[in-house]
C-alpha atoms as a PDB file:
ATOM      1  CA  UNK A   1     198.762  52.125  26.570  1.00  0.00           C
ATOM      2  CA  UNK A   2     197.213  52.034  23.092  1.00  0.00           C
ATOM      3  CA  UNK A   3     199.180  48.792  22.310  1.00  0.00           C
ATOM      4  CA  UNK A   4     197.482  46.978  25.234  1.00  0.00           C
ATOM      5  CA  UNK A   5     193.928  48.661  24.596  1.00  0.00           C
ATOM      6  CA  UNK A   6     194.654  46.731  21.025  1.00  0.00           C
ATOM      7  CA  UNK A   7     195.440  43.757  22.436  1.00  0.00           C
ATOM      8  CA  UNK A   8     192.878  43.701  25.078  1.00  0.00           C
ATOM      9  CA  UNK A   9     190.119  44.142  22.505  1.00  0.00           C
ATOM     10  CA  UNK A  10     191.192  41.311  20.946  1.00  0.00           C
ATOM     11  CA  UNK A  11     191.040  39.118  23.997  1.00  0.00           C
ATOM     12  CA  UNK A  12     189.179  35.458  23.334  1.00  0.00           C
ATOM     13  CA  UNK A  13     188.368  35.126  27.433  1.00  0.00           C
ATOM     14  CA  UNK A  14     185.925  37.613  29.148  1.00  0.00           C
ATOM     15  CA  UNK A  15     188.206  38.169  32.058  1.00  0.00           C
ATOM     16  CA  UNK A  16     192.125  38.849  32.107  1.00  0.00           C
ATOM     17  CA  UNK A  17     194.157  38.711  35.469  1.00  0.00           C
ATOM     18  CA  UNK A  18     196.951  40.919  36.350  1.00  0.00           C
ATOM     19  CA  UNK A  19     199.040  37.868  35.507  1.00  0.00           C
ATOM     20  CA  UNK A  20     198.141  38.525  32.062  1.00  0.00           C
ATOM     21  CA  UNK A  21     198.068  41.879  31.972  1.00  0.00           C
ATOM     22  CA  UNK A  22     201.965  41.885  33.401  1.00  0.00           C
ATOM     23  CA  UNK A  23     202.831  39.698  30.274  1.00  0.00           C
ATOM     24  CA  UNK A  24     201.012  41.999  28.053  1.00  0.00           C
ATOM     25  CA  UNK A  25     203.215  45.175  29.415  1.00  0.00           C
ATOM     26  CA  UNK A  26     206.566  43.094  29.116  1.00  0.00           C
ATOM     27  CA  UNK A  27     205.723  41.950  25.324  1.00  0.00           C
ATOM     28  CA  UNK A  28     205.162  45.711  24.744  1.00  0.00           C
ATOM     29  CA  UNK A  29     208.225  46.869  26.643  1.00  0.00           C
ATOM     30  CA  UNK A  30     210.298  44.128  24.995  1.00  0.00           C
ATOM     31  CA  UNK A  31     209.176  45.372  21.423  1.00  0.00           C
ATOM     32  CA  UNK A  32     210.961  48.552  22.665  1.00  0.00           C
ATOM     33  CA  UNK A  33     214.141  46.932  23.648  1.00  0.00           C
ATOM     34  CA  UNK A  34     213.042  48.061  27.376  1.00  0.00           C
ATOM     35  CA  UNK A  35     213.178  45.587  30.531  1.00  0.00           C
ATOM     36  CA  UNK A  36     209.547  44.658  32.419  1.00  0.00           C
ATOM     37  CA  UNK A  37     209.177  47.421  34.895  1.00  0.00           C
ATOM     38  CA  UNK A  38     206.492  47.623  38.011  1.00  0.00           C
ATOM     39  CA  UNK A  39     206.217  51.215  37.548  1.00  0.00           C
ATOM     40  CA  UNK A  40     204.486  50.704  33.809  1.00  0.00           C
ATOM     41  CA  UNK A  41     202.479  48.202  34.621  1.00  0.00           C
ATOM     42  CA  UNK A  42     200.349  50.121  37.351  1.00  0.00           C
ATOM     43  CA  UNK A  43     200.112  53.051  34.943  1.00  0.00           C
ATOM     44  CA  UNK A  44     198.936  50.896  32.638  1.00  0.00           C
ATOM     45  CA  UNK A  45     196.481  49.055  35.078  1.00  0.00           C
ATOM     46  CA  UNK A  46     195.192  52.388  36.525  1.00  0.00           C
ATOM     47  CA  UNK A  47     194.671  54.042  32.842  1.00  0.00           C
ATOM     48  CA  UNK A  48     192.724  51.082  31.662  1.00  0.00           C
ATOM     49  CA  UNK A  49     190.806  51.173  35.142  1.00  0.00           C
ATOM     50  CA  UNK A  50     190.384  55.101  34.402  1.00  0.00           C
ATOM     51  CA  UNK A  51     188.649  54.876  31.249  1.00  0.00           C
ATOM     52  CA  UNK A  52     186.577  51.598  32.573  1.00  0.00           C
ATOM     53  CA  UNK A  53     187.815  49.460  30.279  1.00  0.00           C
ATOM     54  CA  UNK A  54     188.377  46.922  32.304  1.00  0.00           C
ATOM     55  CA  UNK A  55     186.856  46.800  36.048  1.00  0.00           C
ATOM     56  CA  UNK A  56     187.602  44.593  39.178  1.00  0.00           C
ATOM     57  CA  UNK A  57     185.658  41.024  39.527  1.00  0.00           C
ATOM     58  CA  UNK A  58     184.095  40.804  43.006  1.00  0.00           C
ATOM     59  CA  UNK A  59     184.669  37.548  42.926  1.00  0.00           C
ATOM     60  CA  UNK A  60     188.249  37.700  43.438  1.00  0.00           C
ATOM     61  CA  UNK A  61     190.681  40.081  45.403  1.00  0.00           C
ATOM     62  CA  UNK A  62     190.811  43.281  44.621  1.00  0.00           C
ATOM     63  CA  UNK A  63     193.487  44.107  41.695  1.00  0.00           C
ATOM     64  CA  UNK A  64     193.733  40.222  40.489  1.00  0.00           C
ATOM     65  CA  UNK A  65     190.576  39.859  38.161  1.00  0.00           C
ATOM     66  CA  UNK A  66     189.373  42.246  35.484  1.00  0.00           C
ATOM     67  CA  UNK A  67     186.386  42.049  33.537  1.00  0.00           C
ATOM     68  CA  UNK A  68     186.553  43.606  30.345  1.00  0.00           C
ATOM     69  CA  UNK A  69     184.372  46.646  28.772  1.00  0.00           C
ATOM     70  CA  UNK A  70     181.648  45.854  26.529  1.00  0.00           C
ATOM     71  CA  UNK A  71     181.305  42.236  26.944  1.00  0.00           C
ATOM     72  CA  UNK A  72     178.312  40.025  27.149  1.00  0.00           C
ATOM     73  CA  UNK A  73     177.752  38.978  30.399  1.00  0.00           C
ATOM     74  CA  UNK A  74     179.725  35.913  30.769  1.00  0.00           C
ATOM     75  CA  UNK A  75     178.948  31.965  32.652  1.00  0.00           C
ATOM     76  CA  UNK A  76     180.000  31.228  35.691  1.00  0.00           C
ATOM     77  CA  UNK A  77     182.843  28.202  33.253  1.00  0.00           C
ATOM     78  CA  UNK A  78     184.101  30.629  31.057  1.00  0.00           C
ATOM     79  CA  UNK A  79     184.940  32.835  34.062  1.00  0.00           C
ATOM     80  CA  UNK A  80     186.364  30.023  36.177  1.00  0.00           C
ATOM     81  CA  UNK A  81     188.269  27.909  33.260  1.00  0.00           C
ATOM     82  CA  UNK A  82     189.895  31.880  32.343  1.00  0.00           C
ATOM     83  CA  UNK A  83     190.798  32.295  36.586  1.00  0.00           C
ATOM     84  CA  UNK A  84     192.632  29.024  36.501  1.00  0.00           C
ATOM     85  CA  UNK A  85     193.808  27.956  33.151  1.00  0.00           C
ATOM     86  CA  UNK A  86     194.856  24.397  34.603  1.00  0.00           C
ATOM     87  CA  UNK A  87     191.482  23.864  35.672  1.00  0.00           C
ATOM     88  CA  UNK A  88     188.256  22.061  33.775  1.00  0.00           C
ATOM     89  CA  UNK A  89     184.260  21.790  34.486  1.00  0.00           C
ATOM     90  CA  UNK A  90     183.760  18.208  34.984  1.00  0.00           C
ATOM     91  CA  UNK A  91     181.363  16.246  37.185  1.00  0.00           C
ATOM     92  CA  UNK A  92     177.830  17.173  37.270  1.00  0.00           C
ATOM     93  CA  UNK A  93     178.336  20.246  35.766  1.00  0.00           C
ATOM     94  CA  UNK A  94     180.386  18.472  32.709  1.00  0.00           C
ATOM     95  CA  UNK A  95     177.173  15.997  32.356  1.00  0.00           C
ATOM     96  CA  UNK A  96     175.051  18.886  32.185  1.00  0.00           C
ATOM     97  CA  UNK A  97     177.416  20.569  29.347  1.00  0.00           C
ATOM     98  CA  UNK A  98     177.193  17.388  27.730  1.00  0.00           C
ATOM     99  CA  UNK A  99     173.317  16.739  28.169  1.00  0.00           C
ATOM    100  CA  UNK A 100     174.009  14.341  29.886  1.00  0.00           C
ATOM    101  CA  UNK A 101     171.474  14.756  32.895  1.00  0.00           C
ATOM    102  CA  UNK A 102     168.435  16.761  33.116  1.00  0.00           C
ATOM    103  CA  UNK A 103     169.352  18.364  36.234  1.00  0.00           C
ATOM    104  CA  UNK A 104     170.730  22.090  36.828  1.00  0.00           C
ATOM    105  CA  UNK A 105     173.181  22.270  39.761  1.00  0.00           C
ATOM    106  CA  UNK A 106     174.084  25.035  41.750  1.00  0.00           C
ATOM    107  CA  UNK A 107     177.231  24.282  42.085  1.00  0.00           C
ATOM    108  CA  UNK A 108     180.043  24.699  39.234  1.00  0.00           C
ATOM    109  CA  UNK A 109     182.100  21.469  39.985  1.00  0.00           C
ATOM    110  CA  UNK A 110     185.681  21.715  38.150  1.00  0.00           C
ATOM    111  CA  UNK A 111     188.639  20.039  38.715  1.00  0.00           C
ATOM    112  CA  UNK A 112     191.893  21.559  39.050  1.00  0.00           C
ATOM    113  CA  UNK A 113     195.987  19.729  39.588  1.00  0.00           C
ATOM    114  CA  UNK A 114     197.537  19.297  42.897  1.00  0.00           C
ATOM    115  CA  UNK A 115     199.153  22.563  44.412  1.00  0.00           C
ATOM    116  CA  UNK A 116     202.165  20.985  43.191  1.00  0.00           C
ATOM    117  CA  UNK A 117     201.560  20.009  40.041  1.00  0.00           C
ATOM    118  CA  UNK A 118     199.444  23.612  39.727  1.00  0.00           C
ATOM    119  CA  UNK A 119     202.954  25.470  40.342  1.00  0.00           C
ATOM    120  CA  UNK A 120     205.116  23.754  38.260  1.00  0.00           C
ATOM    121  CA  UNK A 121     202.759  23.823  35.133  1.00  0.00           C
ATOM    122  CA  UNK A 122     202.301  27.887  35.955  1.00  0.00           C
ATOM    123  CA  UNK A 123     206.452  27.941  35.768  1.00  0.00           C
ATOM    124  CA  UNK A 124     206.476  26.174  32.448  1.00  0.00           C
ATOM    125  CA  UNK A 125     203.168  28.686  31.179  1.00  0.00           C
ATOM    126  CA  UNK A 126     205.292  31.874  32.172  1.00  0.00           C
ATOM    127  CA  UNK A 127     208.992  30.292  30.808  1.00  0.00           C
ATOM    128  CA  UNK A 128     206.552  29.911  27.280  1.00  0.00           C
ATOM    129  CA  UNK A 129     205.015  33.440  27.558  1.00  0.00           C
ATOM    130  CA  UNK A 130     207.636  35.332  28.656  1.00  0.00           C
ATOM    131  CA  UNK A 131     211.131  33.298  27.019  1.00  0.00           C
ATOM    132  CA  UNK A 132     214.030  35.147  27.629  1.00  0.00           C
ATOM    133  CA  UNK A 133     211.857  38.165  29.694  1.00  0.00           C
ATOM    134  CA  UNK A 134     211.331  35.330  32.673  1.00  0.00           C
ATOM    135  CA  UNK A 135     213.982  36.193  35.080  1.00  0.00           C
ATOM    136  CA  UNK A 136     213.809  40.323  34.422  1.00  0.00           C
ATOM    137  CA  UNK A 137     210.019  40.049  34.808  1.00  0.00           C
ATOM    138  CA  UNK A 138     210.222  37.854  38.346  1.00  0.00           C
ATOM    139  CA  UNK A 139     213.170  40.525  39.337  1.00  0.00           C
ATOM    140  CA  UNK A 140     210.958  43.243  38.577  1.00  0.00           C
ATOM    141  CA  UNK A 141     208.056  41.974  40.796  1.00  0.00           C
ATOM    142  CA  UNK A 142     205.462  41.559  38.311  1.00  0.00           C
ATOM    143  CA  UNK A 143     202.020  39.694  39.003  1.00  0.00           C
ATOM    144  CA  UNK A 144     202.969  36.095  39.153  1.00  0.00           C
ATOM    145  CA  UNK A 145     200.612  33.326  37.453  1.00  0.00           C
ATOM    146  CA  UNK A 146     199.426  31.460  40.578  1.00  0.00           C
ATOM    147  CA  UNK A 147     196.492  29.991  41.991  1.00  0.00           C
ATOM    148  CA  UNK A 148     193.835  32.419  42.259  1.00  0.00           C
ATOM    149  CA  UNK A 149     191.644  31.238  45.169  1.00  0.00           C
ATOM    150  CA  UNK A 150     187.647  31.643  44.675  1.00  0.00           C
ATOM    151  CA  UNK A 151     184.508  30.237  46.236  1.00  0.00           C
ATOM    152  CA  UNK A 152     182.280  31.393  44.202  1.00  0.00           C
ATOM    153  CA  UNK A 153     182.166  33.165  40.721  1.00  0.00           C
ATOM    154  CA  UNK A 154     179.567  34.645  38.550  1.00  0.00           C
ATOM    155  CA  UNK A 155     176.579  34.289  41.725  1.00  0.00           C
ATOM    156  CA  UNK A 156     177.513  29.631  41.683  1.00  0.00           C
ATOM    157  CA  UNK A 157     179.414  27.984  44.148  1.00  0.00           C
ATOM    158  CA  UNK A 158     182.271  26.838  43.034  1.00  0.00           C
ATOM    159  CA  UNK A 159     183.340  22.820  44.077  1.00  0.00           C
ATOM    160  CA  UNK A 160     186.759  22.820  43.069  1.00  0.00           C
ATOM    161  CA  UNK A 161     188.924  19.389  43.583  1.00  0.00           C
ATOM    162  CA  UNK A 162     192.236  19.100  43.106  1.00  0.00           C
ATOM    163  CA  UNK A 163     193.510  15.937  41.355  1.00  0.00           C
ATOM    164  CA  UNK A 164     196.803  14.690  40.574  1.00  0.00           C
ATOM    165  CA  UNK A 165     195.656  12.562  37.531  1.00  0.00           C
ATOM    166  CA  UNK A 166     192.881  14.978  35.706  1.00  0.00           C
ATOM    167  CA  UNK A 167     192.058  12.921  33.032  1.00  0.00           C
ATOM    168  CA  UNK A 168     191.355  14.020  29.516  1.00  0.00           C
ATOM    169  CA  UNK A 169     189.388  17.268  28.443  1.00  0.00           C
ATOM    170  CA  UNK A 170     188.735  19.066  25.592  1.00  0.00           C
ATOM    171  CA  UNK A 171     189.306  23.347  24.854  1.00  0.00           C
ATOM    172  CA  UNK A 172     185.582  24.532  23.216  1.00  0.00           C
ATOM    173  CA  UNK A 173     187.260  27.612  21.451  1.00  0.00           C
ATOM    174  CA  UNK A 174     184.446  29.569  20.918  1.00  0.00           C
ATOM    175  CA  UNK A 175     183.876  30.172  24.544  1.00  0.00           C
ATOM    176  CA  UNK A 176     187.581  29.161  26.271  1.00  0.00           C
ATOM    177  CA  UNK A 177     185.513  26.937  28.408  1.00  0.00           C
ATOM    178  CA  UNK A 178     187.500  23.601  29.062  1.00  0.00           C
ATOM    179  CA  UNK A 179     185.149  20.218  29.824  1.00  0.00           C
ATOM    180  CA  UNK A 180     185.648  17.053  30.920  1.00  0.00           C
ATOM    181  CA  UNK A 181     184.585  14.634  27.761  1.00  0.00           C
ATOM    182  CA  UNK A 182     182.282  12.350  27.695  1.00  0.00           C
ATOM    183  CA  UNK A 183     184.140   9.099  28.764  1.00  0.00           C
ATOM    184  CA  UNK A 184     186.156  10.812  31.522  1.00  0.00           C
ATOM    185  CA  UNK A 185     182.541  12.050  32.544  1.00  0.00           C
ATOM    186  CA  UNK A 186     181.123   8.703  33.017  1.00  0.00           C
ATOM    187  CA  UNK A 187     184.455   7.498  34.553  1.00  0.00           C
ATOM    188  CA  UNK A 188     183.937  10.052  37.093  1.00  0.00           C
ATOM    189  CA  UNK A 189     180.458   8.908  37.906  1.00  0.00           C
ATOM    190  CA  UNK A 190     181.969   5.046  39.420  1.00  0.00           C
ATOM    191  CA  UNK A 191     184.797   6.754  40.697  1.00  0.00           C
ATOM    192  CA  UNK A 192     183.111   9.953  42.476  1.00  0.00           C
ATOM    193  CA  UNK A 193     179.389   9.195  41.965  1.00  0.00           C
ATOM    194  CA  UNK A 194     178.476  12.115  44.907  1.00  0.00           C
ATOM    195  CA  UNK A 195     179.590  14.672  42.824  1.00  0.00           C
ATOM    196  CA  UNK A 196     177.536  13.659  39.986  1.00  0.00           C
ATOM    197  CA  UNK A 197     174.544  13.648  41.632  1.00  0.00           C
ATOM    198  CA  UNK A 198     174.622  10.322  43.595  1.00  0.00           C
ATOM    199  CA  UNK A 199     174.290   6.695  42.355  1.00  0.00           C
ATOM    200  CA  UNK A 200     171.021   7.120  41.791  1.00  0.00           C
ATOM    201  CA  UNK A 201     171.514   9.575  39.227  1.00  0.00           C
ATOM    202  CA  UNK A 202     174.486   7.833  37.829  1.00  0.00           C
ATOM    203  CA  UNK A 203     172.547   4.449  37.104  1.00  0.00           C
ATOM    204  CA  UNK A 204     169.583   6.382  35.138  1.00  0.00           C
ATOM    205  CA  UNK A 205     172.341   8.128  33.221  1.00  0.00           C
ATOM    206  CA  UNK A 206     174.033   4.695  32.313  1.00  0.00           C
ATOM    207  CA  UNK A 207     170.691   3.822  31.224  1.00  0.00           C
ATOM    208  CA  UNK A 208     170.111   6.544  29.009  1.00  0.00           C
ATOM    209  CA  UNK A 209     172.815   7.378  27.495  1.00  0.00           C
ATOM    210  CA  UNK A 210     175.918   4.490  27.862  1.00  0.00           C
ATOM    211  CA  UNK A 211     174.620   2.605  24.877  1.00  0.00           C
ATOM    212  CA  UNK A 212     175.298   5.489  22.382  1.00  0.00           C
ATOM    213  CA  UNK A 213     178.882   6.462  24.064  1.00  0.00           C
ATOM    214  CA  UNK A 214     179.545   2.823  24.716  1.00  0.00           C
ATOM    215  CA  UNK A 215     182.756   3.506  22.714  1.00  0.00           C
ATOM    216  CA  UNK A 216     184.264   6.114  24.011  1.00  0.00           C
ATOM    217  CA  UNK A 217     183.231   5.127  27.948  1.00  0.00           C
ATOM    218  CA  UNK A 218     184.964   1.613  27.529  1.00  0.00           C
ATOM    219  CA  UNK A 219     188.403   3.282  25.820  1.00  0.00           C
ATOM    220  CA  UNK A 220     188.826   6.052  28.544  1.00  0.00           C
ATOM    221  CA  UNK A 221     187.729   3.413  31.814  1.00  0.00           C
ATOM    222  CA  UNK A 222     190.338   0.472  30.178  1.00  0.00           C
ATOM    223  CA  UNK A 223     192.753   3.372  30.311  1.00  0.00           C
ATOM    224  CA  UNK A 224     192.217   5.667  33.120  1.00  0.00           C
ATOM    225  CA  UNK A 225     190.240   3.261  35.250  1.00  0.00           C
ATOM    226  CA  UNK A 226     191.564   1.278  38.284  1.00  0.00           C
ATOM    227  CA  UNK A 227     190.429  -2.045  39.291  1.00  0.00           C
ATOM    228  CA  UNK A 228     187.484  -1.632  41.436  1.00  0.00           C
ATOM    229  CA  UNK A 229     186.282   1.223  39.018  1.00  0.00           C
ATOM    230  CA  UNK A 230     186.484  -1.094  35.954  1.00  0.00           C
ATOM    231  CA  UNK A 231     184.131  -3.100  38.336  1.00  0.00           C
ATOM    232  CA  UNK A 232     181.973  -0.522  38.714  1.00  0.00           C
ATOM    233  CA  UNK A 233     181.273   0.609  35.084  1.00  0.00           C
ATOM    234  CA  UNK A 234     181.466  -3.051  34.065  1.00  0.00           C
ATOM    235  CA  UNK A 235     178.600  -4.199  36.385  1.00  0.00           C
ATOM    236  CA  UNK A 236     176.714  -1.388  35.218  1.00  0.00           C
ATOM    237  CA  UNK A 237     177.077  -1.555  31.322  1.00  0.00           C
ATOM    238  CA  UNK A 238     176.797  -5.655  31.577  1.00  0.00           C
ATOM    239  CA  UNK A 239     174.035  -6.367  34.212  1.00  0.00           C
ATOM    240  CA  UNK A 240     172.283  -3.009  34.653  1.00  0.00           C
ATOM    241  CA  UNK A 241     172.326  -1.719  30.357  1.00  0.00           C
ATOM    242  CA  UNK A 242     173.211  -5.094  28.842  1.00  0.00           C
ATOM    243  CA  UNK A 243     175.762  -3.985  26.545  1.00  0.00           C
ATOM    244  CA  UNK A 244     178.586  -5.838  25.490  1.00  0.00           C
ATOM    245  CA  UNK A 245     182.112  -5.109  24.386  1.00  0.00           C
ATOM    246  CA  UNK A 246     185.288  -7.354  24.168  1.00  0.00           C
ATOM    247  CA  UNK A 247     187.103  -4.599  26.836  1.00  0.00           C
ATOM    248  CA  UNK A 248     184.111  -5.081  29.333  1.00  0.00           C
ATOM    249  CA  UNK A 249     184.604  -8.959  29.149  1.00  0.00           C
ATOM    250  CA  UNK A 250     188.717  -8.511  30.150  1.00  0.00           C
ATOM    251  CA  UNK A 251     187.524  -6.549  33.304  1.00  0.00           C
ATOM    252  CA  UNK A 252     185.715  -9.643  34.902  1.00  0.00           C
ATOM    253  CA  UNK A 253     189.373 -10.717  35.864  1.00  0.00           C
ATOM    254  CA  UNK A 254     189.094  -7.583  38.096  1.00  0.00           C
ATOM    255  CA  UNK A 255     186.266  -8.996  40.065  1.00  0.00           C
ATOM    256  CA  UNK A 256     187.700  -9.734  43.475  1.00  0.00           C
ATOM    257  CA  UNK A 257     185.969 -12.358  46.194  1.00  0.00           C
ATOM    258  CA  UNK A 258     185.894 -11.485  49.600  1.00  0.00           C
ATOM    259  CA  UNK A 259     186.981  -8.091  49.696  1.00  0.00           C
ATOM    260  CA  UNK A 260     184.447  -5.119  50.664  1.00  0.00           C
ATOM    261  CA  UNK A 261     183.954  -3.746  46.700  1.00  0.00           C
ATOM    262  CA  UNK A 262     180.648  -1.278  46.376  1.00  0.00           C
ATOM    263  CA  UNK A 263     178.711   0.153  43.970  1.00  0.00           C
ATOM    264  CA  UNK A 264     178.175   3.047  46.140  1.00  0.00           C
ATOM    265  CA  UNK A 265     181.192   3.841  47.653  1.00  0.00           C
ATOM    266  CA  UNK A 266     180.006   5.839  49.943  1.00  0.00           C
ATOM    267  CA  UNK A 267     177.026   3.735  50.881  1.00  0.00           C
ATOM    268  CA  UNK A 268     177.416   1.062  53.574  1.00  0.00           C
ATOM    269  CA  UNK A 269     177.751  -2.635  52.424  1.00  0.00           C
ATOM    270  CA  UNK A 270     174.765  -4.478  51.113  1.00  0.00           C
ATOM    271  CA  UNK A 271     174.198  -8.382  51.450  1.00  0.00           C
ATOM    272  CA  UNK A 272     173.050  -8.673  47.951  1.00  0.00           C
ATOM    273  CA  UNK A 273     175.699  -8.583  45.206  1.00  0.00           C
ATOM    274  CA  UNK A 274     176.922  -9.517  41.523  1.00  0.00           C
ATOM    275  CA  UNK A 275     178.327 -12.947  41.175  1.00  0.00           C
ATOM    276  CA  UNK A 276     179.800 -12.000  38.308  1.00  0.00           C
ATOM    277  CA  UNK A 277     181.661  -8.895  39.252  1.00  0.00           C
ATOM    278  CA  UNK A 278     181.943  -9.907  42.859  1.00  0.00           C
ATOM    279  CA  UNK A 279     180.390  -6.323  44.076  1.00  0.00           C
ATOM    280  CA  UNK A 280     177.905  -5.237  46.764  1.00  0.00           C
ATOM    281  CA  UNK A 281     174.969  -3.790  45.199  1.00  0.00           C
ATOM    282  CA  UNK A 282     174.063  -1.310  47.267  1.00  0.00           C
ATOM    283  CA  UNK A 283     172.002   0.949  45.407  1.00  0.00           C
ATOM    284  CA  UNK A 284     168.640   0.415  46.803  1.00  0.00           C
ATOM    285  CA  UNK A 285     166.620   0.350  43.005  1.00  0.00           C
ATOM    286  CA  UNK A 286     169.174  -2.365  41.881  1.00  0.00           C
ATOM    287  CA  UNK A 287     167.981  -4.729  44.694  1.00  0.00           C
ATOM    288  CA  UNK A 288     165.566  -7.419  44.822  1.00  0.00           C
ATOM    289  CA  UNK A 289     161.824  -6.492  45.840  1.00  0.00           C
ATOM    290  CA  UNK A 290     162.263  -2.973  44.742  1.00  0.00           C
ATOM    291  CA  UNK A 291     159.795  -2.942  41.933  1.00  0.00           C
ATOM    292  CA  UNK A 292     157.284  -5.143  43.647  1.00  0.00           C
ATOM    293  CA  UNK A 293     157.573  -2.458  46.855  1.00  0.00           C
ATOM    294  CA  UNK A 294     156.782   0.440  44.590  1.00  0.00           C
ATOM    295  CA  UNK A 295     160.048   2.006  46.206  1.00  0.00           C
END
């Protein structure tokens, strides 16, 4: 057990599942020319648990999630991005990491793949960690990397959505924690604008801060965005910030008469709209009258 006490107080995430704790006992038992075996790995788990050095996460069910001994207490991200190592804090919570909004949410918003895509990248983690151990270590019935369901971790509610095309993060090594970056974030807030604390909130944080990531928010929307979301961001940085860029000229050819485009999508329609990008403005500050009705 010494090996894995070694290894354990080395660990760079403040949890470790039984996942990882299975891989740890087959690396040791392989070092001894010995096959994965069930039996070990509880031994192991219920030394370790013995001496408290590591102890249960309430969060999660009961012999899935350990938290390690002597650790600083960690946040609710670095527990969450460690639970599901496909997953990333994006959304509101990624424009807070980014200080990107003055507002603290409650909720830990992180987005995660598709069930399907979430099984067949856990296959291709355990072929990498385990190599030629795979098939003994399934036939043994060792914890399997999978999709470790939680609600909430760490005392936040957890919004977790699952997305087939994730869009670009980056790994902060210091703390494990993955994010959303910057352009995906403001991506996010045309595409998804209710989970980054509604249009409202997405328009003053165009305002504030678009100009000085003007580069990196027109690269990832000319590659990640669709049509009506190039819209979206292009009314906003051309009528509402008046910035220009050669990539937010291109996207006028997205603009689109007669169809049912919004700002908001999640607002109804609006009679008053951008000639120019052929969208419904229906975000009541962005409307005629506002100012003048102190609304």
């Amino acid at each position: 057990m010494r090996t894995i006490q070694e290894k354990l107080a080395a660990w760079d995430r403040p949890i470790v599942s039984d996942y990882e704790l299975g891989a740890l006992v087959a690396a040791h038992l392989e070092s001894l020319q010995d096959p994965p075996a069930l039996p070990l790995y509880k031994k192991v788990v219920e030394g370790l648990s013995s001496f408290s050095l590591i102890f249960p996460d309430k969060d999660f069910k009961p012999g899935t999630v350990y938290h390690l001994f002597g650790r600083v207490k960690p946040k609710a991200m670095e527990v969450a991005c460690s639970a599901d190592p496909f997953a990333y804090v994006s959304h509101l919570s990624a424009m807070e990491y980014h200080g990107l909004t003055d507002r603290f949410s409650k909720i830990l918003y992180l987005t995660t793949p598709t069930d399907k895509e979430w099984r067949e990248q856990a296959t291709a983690r355990m072929n990498k960690d385990l190599k030629a151990q795979t098939a003994a270590y399934r036939a043994a019935r060792l914890p399997m990397l999978r999709r470790l369901p939680f609600e909430r971790v760490e005392g936040q509610r957890v919004e977790l959505m699952r997305r087939s095309s994730r869009g670009a993060f980056k790994t902060i090594k210091s703390t494990a924690i993955r994010v959303a970056t910057i352009g995906r974030v403001f991506l996010d807030m045309v595409r998804e604008p209710h989970n980054c604390g509604g249009i409202q909130h997405v328009v003053d944080t165009y305002r504030a801060y678009a100009e000085r990531n003007l580069a990196l928010i027109v690269e990832e929307v000319e590659r990640h965005g669709n049509a009506v979301e190039k819209v979206r961001a292009g009314y906003l940085l051309d009528e509402v910030c008046r910035l220009s860029h050669p990539l937010i000229d291109g996207w006028t050819k997205y603009a689109q008469r007669g169809g049912s485009r919004m700002l908001d999508p999640q607002a109804e329609y609006a009679s008053h709209y951008s000639e120019k990008w052929m969208l419904s403005i229906n975000v009541p500050s962005l409307m005629p009258g506002f100012a003048e009705d102190g609304l």
